[in-house]
PDB file of N, CA and C in Angstrom:
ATOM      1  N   UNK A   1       0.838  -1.182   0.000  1.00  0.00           N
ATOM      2  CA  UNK A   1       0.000   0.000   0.000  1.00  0.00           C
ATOM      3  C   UNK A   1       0.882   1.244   0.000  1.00  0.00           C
ATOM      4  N   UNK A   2       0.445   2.149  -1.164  1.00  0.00           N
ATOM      5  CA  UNK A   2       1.296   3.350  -0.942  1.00  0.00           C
ATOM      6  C   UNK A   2       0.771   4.303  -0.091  1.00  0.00           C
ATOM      7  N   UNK A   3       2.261   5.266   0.346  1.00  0.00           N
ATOM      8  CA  UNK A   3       1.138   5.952   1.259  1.00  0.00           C
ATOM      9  C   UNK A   3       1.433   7.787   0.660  1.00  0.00           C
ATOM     10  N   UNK A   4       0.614   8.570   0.880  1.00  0.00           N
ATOM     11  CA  UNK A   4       1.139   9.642   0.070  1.00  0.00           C
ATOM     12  C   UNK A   4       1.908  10.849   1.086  1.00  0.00           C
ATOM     13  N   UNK A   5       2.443  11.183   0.038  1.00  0.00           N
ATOM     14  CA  UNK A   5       3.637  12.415   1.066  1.00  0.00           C
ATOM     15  C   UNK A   5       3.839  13.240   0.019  1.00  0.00           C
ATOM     16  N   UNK A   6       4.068  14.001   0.796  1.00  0.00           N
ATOM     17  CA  UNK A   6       4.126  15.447  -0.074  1.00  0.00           C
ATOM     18  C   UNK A   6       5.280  15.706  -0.468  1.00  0.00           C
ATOM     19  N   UNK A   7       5.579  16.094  -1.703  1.00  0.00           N
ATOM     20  CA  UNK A   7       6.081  16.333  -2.768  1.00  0.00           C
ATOM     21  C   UNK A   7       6.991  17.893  -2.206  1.00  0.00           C
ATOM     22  N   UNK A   8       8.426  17.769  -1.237  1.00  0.00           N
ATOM     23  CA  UNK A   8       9.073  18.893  -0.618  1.00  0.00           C
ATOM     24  C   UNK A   8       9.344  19.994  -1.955  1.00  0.00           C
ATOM     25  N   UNK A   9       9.853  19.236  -2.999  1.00  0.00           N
ATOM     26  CA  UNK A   9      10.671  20.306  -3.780  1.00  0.00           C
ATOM     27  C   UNK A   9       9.394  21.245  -4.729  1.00  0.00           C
ATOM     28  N   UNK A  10       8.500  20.821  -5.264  1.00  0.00           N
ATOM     29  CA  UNK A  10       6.936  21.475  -5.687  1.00  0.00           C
ATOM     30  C   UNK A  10       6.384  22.616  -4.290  1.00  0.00           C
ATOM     31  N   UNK A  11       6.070  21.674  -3.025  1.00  0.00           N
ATOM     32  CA  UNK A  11       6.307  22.853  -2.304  1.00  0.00           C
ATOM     33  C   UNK A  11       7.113  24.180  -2.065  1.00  0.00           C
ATOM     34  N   UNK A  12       8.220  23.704  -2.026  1.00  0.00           N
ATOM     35  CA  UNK A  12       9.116  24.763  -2.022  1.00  0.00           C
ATOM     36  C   UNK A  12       8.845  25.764  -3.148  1.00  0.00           C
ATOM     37  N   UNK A  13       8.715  25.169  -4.270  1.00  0.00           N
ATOM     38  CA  UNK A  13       8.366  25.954  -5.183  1.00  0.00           C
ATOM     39  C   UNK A  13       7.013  27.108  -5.534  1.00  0.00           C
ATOM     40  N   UNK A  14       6.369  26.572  -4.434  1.00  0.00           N
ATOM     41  CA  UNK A  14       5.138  27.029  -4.229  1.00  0.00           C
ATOM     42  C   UNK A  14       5.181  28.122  -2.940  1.00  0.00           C
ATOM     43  N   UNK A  15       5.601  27.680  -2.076  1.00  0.00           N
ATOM     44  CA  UNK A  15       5.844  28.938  -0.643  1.00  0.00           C
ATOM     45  C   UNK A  15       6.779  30.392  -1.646  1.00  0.00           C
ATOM     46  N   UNK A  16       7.745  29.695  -2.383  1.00  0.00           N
ATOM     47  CA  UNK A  16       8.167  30.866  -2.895  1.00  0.00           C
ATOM     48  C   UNK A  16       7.701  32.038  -4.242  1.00  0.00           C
ATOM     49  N   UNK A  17       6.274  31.274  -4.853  1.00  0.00           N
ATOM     50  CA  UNK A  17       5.117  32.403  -5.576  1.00  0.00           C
ATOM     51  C   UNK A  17       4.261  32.693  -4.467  1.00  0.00           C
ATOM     52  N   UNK A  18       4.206  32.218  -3.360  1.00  0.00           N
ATOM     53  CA  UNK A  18       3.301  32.788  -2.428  1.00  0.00           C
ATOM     54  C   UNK A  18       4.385  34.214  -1.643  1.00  0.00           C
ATOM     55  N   UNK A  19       5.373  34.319  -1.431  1.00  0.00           N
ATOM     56  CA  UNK A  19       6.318  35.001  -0.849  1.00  0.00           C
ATOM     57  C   UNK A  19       6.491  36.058  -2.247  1.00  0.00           C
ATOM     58  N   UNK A  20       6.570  35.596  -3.356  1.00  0.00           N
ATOM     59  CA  UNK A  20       6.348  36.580  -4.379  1.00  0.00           C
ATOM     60  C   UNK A  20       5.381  37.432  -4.159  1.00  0.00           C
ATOM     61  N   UNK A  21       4.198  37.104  -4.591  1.00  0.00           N
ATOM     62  CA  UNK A  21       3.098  37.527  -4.101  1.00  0.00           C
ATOM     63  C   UNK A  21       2.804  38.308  -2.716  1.00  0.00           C
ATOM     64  N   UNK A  22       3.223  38.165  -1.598  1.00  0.00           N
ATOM     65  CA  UNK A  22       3.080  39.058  -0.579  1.00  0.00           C
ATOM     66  C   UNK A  22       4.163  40.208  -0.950  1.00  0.00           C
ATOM     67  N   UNK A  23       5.278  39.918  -1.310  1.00  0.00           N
ATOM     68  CA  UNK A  23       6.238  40.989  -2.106  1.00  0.00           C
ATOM     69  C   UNK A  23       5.021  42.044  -2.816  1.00  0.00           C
ATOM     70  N   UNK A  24       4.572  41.664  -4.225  1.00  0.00           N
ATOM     71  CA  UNK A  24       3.682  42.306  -4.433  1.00  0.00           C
ATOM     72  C   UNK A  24       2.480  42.872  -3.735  1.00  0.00           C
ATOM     73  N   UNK A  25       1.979  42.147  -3.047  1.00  0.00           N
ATOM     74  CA  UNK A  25       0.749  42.833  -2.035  1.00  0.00           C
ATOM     75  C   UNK A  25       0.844  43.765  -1.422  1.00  0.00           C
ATOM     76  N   UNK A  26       2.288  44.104  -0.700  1.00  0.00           N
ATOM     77  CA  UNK A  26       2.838  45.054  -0.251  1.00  0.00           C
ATOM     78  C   UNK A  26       2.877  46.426  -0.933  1.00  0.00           C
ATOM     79  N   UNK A  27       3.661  45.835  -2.788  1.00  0.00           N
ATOM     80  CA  UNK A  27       3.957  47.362  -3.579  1.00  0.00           C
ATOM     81  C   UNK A  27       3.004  47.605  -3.874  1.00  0.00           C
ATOM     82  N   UNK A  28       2.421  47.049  -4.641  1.00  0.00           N
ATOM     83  CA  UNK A  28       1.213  47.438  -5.701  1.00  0.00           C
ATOM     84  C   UNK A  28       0.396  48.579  -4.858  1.00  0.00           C
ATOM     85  N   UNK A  29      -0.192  47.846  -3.645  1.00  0.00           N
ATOM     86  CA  UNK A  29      -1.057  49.259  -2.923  1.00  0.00           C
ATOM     87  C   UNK A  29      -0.026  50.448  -2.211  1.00  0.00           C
ATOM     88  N   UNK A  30       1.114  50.329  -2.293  1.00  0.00           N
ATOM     89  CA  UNK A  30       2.221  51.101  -1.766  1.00  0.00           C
ATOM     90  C   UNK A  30       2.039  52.608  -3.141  1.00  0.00           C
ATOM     91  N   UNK A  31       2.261  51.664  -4.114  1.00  0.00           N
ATOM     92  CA  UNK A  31       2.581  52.216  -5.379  1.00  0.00           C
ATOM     93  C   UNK A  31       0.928  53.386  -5.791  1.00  0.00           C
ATOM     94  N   UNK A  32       0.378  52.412  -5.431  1.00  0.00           N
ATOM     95  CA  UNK A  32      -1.445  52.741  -5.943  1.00  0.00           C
ATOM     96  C   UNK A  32      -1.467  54.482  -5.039  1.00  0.00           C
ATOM     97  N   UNK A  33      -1.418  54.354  -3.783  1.00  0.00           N
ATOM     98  CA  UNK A  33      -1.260  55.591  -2.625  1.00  0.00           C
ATOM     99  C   UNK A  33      -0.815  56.442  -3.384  1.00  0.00           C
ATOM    100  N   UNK A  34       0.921  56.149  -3.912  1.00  0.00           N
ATOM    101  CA  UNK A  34       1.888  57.154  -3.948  1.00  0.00           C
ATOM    102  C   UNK A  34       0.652  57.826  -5.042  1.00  0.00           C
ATOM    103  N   UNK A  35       0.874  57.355  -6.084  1.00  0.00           N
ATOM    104  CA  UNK A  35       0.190  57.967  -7.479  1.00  0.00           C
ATOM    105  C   UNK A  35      -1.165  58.907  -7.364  1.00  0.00           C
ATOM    106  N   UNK A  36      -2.055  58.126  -6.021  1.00  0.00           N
ATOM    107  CA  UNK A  36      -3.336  59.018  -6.228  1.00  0.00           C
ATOM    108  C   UNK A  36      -3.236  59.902  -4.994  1.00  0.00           C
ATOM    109  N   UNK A  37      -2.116  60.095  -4.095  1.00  0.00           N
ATOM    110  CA  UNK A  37      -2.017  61.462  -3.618  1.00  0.00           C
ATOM    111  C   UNK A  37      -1.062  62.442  -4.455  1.00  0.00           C
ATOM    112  N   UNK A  38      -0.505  62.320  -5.328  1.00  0.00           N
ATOM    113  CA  UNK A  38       0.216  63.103  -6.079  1.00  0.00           C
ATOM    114  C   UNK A  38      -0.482  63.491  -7.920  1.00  0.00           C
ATOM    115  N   UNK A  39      -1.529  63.863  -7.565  1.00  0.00           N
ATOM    116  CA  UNK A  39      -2.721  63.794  -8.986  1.00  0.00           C
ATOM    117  C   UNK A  39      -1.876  65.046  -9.750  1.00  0.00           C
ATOM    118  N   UNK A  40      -1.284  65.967  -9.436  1.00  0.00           N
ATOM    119  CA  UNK A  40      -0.960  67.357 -10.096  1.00  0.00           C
ATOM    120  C   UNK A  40       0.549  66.636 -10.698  1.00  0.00           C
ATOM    121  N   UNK A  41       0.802  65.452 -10.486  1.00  0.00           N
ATOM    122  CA  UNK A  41       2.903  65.362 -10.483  1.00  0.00           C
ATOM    123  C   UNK A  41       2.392  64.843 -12.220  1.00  0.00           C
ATOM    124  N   UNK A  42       3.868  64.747 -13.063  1.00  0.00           N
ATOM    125  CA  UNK A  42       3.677  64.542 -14.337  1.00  0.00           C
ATOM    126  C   UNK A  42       3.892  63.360 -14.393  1.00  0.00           C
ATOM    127  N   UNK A  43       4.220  62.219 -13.196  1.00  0.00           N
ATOM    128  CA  UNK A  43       4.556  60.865 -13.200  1.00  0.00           C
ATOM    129  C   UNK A  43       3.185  59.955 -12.647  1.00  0.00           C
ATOM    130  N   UNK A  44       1.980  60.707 -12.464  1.00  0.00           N
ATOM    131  CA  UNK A  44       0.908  60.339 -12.028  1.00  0.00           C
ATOM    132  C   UNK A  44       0.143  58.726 -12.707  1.00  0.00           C
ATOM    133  N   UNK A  45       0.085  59.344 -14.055  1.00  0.00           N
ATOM    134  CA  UNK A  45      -0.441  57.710 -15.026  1.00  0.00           C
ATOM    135  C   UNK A  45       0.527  56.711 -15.049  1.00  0.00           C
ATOM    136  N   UNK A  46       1.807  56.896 -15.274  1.00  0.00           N
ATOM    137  CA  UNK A  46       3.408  55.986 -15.279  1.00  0.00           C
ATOM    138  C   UNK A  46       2.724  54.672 -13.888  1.00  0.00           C
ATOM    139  N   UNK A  47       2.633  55.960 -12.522  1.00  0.00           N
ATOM    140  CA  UNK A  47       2.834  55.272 -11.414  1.00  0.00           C
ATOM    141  C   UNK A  47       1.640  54.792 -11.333  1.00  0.00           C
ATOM    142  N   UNK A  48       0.741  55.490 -11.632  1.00  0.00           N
ATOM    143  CA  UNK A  48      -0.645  54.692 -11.790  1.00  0.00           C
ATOM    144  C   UNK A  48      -0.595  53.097 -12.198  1.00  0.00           C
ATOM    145  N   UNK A  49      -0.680  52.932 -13.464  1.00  0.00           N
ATOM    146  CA  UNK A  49      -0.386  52.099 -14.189  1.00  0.00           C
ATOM    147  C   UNK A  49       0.472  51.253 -13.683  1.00  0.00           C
ATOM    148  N   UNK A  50       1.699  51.367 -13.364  1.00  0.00           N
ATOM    149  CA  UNK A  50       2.643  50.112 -12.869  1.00  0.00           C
ATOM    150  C   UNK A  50       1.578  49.285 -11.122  1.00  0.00           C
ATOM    151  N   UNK A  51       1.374  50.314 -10.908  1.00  0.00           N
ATOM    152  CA  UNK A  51       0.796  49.918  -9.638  1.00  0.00           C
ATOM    153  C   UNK A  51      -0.143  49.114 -10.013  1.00  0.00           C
ATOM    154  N   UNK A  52      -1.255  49.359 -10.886  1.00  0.00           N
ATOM    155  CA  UNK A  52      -2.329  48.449 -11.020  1.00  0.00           C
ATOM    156  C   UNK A  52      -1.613  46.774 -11.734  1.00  0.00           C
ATOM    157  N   UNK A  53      -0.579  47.094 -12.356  1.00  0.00           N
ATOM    158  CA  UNK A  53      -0.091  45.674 -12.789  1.00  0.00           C
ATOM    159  C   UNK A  53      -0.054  45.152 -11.719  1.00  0.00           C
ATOM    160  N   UNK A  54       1.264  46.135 -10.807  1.00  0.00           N
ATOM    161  CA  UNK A  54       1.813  45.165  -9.591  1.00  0.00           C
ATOM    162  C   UNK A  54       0.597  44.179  -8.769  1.00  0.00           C
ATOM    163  N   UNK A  55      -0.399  44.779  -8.402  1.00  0.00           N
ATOM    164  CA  UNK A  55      -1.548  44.096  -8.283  1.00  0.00           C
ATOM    165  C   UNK A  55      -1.812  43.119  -8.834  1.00  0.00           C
ATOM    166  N   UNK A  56      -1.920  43.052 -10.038  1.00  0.00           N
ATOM    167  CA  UNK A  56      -2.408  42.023 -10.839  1.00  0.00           C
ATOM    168  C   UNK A  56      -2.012  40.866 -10.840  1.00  0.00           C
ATOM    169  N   UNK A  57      -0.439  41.101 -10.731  1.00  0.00           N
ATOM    170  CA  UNK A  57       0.751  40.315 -10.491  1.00  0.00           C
ATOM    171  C   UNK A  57       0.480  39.676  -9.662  1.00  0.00           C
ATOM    172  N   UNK A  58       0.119  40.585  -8.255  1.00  0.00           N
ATOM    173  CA  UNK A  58       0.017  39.712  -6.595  1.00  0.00           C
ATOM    174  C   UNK A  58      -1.069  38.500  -6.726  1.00  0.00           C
ATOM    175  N   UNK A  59      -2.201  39.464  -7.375  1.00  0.00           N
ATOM    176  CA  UNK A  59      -3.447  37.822  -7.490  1.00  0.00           C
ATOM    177  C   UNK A  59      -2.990  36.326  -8.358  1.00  0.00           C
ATOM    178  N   UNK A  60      -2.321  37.310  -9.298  1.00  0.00           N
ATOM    179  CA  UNK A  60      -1.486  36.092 -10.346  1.00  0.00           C
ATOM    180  C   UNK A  60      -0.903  34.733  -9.263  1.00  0.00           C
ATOM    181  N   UNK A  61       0.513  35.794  -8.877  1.00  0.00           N
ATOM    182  CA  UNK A  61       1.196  34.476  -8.430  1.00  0.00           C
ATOM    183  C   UNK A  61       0.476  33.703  -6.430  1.00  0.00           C
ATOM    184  N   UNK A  62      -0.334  34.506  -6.445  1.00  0.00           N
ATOM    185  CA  UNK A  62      -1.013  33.614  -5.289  1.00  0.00           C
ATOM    186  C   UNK A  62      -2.123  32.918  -5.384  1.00  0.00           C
ATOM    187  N   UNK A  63      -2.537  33.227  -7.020  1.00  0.00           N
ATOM    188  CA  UNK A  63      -3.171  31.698  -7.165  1.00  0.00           C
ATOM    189  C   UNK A  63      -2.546  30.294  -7.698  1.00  0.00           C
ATOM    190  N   UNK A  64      -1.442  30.847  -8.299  1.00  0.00           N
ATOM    191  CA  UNK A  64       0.013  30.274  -8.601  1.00  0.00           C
ATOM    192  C   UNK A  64       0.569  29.454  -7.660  1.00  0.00           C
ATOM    193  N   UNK A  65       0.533  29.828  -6.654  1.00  0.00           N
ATOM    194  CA  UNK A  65       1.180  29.492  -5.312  1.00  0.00           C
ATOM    195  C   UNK A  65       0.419  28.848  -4.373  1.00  0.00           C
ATOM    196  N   UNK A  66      -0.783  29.001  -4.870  1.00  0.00           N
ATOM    197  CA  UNK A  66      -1.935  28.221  -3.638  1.00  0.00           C
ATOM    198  C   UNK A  66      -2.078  26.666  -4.762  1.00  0.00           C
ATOM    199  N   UNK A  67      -2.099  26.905  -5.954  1.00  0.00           N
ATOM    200  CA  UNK A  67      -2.256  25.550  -6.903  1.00  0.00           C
ATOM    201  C   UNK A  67      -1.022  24.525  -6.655  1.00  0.00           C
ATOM    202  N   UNK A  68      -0.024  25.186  -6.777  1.00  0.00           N
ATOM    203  CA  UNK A  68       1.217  24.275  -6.392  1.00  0.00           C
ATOM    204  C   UNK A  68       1.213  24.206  -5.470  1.00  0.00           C
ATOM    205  N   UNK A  69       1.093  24.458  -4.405  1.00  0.00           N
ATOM    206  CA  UNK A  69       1.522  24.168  -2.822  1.00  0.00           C
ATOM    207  C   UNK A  69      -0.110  22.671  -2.708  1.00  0.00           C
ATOM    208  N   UNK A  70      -0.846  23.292  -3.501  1.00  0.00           N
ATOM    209  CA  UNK A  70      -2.181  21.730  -3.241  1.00  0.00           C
ATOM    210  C   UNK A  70      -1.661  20.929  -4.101  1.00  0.00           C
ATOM    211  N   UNK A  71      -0.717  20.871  -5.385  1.00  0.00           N
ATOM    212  CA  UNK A  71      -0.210  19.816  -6.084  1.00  0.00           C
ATOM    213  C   UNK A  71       0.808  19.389  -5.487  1.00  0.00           C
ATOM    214  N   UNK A  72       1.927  19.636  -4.748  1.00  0.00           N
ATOM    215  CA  UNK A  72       2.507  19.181  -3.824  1.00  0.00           C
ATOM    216  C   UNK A  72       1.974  18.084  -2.704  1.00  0.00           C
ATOM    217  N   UNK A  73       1.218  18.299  -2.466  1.00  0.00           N
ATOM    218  CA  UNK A  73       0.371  17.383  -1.304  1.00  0.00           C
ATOM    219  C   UNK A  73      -0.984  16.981  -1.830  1.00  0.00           C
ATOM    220  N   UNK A  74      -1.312  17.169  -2.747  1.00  0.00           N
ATOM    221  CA  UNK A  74      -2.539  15.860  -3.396  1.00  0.00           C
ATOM    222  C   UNK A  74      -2.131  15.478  -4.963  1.00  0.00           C
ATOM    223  N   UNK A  75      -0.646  15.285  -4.792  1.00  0.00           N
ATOM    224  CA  UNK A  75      -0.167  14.892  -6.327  1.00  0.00           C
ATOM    225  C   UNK A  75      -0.418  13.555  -6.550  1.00  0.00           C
ATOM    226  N   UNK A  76      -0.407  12.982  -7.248  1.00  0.00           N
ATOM    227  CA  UNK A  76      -0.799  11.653  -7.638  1.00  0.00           C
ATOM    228  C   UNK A  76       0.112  11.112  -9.066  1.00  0.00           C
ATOM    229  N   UNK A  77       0.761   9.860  -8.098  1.00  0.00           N
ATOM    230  CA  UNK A  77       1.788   8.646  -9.282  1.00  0.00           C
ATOM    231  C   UNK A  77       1.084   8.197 -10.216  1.00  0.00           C
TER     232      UNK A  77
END
């Protein structure tokens, strides 16, 4: 009878798009602030804009990171 165990190196790989991702969670709304208290500066849309990626990014790799970290531990031979 096999028995199942989780798959360390997929994990690993997975804590670290989740650690991506809080990286991003951090800028993106860091970034989002800077831009919409500074509405008169000429770097307003630039910073706008990168910020809303960075976001995008964060949801990206933490659904990224929540899929691998469950394929790690319900992978199947």
């Amino acid at each position: 009878m096999k028995t199942k165990k989780t798959n360390k190196e997929i994990l690993i790989k997975g804590v670290k798009k989740m650690l991506l991702s809080a990286l991003f969670m951090f800028l993106g709304p860091t970034f989002f602030y800077i831009a919409t208290t500074n509405n008169e500066k000429p770097l307003y849309i630039p910073i706008f804009i990168i910020s809303i990626i960075i976001c995008v990014f964060a949801i990206f790799f933490a659904f990224k990171g929540i899929k691998t970290i469950l394929d790690s531990m319900f992978y199947k031979n």
